[in-house]
Protein backbone atom coordinates (compact mmCIF):
# COMPACT_ATOMS: atom_id res chain seq x y z
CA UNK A 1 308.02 209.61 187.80
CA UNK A 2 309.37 210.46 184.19
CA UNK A 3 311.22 207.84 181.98
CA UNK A 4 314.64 210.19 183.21
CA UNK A 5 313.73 209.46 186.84
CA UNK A 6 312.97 205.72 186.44
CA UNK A 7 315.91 205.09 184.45
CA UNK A 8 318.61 206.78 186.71
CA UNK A 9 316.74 204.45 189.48
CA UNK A 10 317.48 201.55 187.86
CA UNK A 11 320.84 202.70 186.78
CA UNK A 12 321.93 203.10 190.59
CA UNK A 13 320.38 199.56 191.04
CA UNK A 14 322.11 197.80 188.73
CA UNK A 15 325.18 199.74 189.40
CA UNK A 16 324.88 198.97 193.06
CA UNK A 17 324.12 195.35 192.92
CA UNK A 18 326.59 192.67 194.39
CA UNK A 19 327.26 190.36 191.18
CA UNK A 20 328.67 187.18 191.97
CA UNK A 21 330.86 184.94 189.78
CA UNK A 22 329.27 181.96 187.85
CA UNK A 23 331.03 179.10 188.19
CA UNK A 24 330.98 176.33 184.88
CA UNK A 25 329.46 173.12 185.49
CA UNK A 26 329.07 172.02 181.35
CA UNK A 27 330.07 173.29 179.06
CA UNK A 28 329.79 171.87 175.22
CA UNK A 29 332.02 174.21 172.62
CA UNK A 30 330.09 174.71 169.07
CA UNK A 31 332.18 176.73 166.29
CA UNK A 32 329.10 176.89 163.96
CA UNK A 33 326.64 179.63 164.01
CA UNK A 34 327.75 180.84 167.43
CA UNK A 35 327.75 184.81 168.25
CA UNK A 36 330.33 185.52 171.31
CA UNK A 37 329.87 188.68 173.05
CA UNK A 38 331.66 189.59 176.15
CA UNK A 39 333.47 192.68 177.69
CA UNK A 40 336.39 192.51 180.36
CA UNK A 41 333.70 192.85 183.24
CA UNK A 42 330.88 190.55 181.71
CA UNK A 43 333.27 187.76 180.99
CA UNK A 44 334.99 187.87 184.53
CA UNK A 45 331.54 187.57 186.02
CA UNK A 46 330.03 184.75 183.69
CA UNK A 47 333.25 183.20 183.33
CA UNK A 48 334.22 183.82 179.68
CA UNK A 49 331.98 184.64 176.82
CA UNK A 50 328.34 184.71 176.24
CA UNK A 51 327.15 182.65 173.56
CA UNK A 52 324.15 183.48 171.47
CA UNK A 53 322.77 181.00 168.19
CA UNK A 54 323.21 182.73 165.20
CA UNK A 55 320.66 181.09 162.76
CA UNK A 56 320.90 182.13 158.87
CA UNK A 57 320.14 185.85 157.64
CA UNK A 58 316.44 184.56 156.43
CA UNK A 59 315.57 184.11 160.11
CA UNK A 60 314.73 185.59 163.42
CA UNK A 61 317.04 184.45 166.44
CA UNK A 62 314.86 184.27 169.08
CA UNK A 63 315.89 183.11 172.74
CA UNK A 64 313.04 182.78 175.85
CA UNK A 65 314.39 184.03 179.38
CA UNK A 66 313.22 182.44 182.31
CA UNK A 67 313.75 181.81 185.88
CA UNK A 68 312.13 179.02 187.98
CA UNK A 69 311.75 177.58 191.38
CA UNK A 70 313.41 174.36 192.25
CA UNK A 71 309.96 172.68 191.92
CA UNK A 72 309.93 174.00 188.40
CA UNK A 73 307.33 177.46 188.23
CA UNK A 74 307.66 180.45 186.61
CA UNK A 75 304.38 182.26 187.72
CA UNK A 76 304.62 184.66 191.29
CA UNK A 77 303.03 187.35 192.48
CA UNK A 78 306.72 188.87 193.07
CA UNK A 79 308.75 187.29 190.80
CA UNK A 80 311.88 188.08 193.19
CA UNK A 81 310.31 185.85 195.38
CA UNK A 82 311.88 182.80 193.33
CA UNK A 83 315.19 183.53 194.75
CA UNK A 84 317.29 184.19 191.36
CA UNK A 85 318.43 187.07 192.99
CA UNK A 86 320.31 189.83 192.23
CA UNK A 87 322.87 188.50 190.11
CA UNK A 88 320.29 186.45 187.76
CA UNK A 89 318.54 190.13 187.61
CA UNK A 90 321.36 192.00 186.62
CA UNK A 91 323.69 190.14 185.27
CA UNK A 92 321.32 187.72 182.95
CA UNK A 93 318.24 188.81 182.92
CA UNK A 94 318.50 192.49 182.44
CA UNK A 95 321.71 191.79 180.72
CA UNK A 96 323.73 188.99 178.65
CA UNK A 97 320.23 187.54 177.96
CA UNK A 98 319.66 191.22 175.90
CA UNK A 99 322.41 193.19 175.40
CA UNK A 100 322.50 192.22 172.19
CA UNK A 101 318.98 192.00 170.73
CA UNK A 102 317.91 194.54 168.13
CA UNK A 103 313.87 194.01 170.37
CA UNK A 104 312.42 193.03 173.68
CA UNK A 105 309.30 190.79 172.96
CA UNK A 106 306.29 190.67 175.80
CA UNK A 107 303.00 189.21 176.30
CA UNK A 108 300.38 191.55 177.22
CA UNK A 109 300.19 190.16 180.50
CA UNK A 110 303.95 190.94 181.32
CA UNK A 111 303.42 195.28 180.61
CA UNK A 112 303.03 196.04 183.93
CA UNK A 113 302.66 199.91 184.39
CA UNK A 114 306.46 200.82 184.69
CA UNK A 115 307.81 198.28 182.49
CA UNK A 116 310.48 199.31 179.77
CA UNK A 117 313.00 196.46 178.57
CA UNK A 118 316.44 197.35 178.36
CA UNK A 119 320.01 197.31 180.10
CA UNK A 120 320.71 199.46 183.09
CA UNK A 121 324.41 198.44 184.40
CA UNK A 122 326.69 200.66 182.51
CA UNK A 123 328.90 197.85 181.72
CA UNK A 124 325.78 196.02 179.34
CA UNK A 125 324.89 200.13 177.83
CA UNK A 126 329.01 200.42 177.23
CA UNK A 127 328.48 196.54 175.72
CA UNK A 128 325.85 197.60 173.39
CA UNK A 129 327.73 200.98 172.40
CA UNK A 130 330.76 198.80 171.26
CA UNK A 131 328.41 196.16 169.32
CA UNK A 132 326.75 198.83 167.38
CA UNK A 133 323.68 198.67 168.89
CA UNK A 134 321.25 201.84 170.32
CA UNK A 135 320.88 202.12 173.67
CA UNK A 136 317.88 200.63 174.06
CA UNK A 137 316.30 197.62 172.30
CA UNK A 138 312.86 198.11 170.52
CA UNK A 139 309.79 197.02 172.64
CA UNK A 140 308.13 194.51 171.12
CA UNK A 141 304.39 193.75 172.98
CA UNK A 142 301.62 190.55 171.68
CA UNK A 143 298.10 191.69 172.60
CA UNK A 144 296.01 189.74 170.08
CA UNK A 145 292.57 190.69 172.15
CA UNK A 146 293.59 194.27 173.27
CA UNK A 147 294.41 193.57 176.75
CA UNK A 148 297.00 195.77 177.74
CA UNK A 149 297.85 198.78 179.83
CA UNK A 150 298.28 201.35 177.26
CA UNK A 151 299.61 204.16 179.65
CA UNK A 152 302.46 201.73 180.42
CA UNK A 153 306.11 203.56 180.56
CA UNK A 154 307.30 201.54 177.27
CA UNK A 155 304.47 203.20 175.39
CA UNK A 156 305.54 206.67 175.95
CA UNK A 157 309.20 207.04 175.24
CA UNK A 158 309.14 208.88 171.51
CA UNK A 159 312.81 207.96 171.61
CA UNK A 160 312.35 204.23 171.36
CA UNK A 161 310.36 202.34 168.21
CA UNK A 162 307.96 199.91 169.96
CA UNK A 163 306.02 197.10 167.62
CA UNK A 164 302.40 196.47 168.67
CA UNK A 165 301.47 192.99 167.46
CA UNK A 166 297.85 192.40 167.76
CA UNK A 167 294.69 191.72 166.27
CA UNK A 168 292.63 193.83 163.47
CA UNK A 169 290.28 194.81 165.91
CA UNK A 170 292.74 195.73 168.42
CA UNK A 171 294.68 198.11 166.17
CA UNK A 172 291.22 199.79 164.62
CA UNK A 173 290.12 200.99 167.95
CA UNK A 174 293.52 202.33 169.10
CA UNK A 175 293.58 204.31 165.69
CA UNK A 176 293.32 207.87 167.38
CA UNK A 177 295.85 206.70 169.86
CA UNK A 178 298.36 205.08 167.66
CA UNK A 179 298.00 208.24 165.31
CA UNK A 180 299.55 210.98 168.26
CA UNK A 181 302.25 207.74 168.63
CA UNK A 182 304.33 207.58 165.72
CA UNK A 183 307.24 205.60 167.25
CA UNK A 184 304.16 202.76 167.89
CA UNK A 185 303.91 200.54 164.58
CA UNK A 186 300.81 198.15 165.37
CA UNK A 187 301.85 194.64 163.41
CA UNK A 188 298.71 192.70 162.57
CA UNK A 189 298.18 189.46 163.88
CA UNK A 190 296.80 187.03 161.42
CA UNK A 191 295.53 184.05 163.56
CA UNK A 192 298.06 182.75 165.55
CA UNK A 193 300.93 183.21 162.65
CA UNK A 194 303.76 185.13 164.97
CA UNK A 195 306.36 183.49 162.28
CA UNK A 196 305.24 186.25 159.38
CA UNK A 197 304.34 188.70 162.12
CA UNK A 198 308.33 188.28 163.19
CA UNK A 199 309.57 188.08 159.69
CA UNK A 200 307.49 191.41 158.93
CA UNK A 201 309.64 192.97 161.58
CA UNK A 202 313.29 191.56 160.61
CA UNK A 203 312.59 192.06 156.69
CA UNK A 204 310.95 195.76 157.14
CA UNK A 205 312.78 196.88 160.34
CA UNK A 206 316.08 195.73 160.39
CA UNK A 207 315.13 193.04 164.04
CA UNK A 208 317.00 189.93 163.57
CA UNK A 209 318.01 189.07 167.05
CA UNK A 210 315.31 189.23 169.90
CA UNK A 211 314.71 188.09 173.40
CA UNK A 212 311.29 187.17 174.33
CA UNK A 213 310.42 187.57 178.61
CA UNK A 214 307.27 186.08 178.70
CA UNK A 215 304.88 185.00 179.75
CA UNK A 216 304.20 181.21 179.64
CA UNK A 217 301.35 181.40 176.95
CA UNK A 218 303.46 183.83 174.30
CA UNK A 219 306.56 181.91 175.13
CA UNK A 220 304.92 178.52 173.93
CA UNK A 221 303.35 180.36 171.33
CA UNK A 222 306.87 181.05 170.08
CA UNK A 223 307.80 177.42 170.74
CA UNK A 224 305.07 175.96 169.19
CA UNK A 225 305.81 178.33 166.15
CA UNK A 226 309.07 176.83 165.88
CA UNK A 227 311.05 180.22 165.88
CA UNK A 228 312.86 180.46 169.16
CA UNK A 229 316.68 178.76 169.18
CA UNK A 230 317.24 178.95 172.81
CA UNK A 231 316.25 178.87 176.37
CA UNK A 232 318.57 181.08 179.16
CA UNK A 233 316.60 179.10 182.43
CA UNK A 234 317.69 179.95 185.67
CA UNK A 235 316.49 177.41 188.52
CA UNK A 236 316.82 178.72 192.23
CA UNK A 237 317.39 176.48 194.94
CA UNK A 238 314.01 176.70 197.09
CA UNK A 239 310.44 175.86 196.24
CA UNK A 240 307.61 178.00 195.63
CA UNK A 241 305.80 180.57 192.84
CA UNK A 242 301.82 179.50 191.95
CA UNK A 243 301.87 175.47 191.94
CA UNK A 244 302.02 173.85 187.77
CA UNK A 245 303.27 176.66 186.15
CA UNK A 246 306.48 175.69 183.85
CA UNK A 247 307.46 178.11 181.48
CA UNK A 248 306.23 175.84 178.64
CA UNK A 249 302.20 174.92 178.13
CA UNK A 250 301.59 174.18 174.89
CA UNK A 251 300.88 170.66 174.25
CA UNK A 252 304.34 169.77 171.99
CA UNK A 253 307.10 170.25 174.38
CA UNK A 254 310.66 170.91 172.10
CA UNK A 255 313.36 169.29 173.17
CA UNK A 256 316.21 170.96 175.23
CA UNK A 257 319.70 170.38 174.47
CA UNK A 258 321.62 171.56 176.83
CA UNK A 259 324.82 173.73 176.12
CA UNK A 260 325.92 175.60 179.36
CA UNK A 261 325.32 174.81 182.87
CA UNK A 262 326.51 177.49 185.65
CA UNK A 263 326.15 177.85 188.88
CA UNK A 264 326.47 180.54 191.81
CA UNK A 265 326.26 181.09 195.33
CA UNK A 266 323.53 183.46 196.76
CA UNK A 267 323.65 183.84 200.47
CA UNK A 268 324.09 180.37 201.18
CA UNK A 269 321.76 178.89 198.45
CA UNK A 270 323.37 177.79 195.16
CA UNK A 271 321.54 179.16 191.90
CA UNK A 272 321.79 177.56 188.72
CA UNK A 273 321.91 178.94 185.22
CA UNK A 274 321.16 176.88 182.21
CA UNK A 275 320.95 177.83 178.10
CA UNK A 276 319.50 175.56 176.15
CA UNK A 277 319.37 175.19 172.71
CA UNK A 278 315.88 173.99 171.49
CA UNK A 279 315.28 170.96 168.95
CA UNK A 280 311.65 170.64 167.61
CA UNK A 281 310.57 166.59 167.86
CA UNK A 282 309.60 165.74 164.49
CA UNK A 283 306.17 165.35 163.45
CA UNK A 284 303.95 161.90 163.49
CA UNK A 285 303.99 161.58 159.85
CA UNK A 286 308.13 162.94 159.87
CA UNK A 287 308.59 160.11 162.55
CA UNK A 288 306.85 157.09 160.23
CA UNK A 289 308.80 158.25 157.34
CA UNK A 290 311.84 157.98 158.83
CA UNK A 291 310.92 154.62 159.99
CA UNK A 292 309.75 153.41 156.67
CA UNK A 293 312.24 150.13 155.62
C-alpha cells in the first residue's frame, strides 16, 4: 500500500473510533512553565486542557508515552492486547501525547514495517494546523548498531524530514542509501551521549518539543540522560504482556511526581491515565553534601 492508502486507513480509524470521556481523579494546578493545548473536541473528551512542561528555550522537552498492564508491563506481542483500548490509542497515544511535538522519537526496535508517527483524527491534524505546526511531526529513529528495517514506511515519505541517530559505522555503510534520501539526516551517536545528539537537533533544526514511544531500553536511555520532563502512563485494568517488563530498566529509577490522574470506562473495565512529571534523585556525592552539618 502507498503512504496515501495507509494514511486514509488510519484516518477512517481514528475517525471511526468510539472515544470515551476521561473522568479526573487528581489533579495538581502548576502556573509555571506549563503549555495548555486543547480544542473544543479534545478538551470535552479529556476533560479540559492538556498540559505539556515547558522547560527553558536551552532545552529539549521531552515526554515518554506508555501504556501498561495492571501487573505493570509494557512489552506484547500485540500491544492492543494490554487493553488501553481505543480511546488510549486515539485519543492519547496517537494524539494529546503528540499533537504538539515538532518530532516522534523511536528505538530501532519499535520501526516496524508500516510505522509512521503522527496524528490521524482530524480533530488532532485541525489541532496542529491552529498551533502552527506541519502536519506531521519529524521521525526521529535511535539505531546505534544499525538494526533497523530500512524499507520501513517512515523512511520513504520525501515529504517528511526524518533524523537518523546512530553510530559512525551505521551511517558510513548506509552512505549510498542516505545519499538518494535527502529528507534522511543521519545524527551521529557519540557513545551513549543522546543529550548533544538532541541538542544538535533543537539548535540546528528548529525540534524543541518531542515525544519519545519507545521502547524500554531508549526510553531509560533518555531517563538516565536526564532529558525527558514527563511520563503520559496509561495502566489497563487486566494482567498480562511478557512477565518483568516496566517501561523503565536502567538501574537509577527517577522519581515520578504525579500531576494528573484520569480515568475511563472501556467495556466494563476502568482504564487509567496518569502524567507524570519526572524528578532525577540526586547523586551519592549530591546526597552527602546536602547532609554535611
Amino acid at each position: 500500500m502507498s503512504f496515501e492508502e495507509i494514511a486514509a486507513s488510519r484516518t477512517r480509524e481514528a475517525a471511526a473510533a468510539r472515544i470515551e470521556t476521561l473522568a479526573t481523579r487528581f489533579h495538581r494546578p502548576d502556573a509555571s512553565n506549563v503549555m495548555r493545548i486543547g480544542n473544543t473536541w479534545t478538551r470535552e473528551h479529556y476533560g479540559g486542557d492538556f498540559e505539556i512542561t515547558a522547560g527553558p528555550e536551552r532545552l529539549t522537552d521531552v515526554s515518554l508515552v506508555f501504556v501498561q498492564s495492571r501487573d505493570g508491563n509494557t512489552v506484547a506481542a500485540d500491544p492492543a492486547s494490554l487493553g488501553g483500548g481505543a480511546t488510549d490509542k486515539h485519543l492519547i497515544y496517537e494524539g494529546l501525547s503528540r499533537v504538539a511535538a515538532d518530532a516522534v522519537l523511536a528505538g530501532a526496535g519499535s520501526v516496524y514495517s508500516t510505522a509512521f508517527f503522527t496524528v490521524w483524527h482530524p480533530e488532532f491534524v485541525a489541532l496542529r494546523h491552529a498551533l502552527g505546526l506541519p502536519r506531521h511531526p519529524a521521525q526521529v529513529v535511535i539505531s546505534k548498531h544499525g538494526h533497523l528495517d530500512f524499507d520501513a514506511l517512515l523512511f520513504n515519505v520525501p515529504g517528511v524530514p526524518v533524523f537518523l541517530l546512530a553510530g559512525d559505522g551505521v551511517i558510513a555503510d548506509r552512505r549510498e542509501w542516505l545519499q538518494v534520501r535527502p529528507w534522511i539526516r543521519p545524527v551521529s551517536l557519540a557513545g551513549d551521549d543522546l543529550r548533544r545528539a538532541l541538542d544538535h537537533l533543537r539548535v540546528s533544526y528548529g525540534i524543541r518539543r518531542m515525544s519519545a514511544i519507545g521502547g524500554r531500553v531508549t526510553a531509560s536511555r533518555l531517563a538516565d540522560a536526564g532529558v525527558v520532563q514527563e511520563l503520559y502512563l496509561t495502566t489497563t485494568s487486566h494482567d498480562g504482556g511478557e512477565p518483568g517488563t516496566p517501561w523503565y530498566v536502567g538501574a537509577n529509577p527517577p522519581l515520578l511526581e504525579l500531576v494528573t490522574r484520569k480515568e475511563w470506562d472501556d467495556r466494563g473495565s476502568v482504564v487509567a491515565f496518569e502524567h507524570f512529571r519526572l524528578v532525577r534523585p540526586p547523586s551519592d556525592s549530591q546526597a552527602s553534601s546536602r547532609n554535611q552539618p
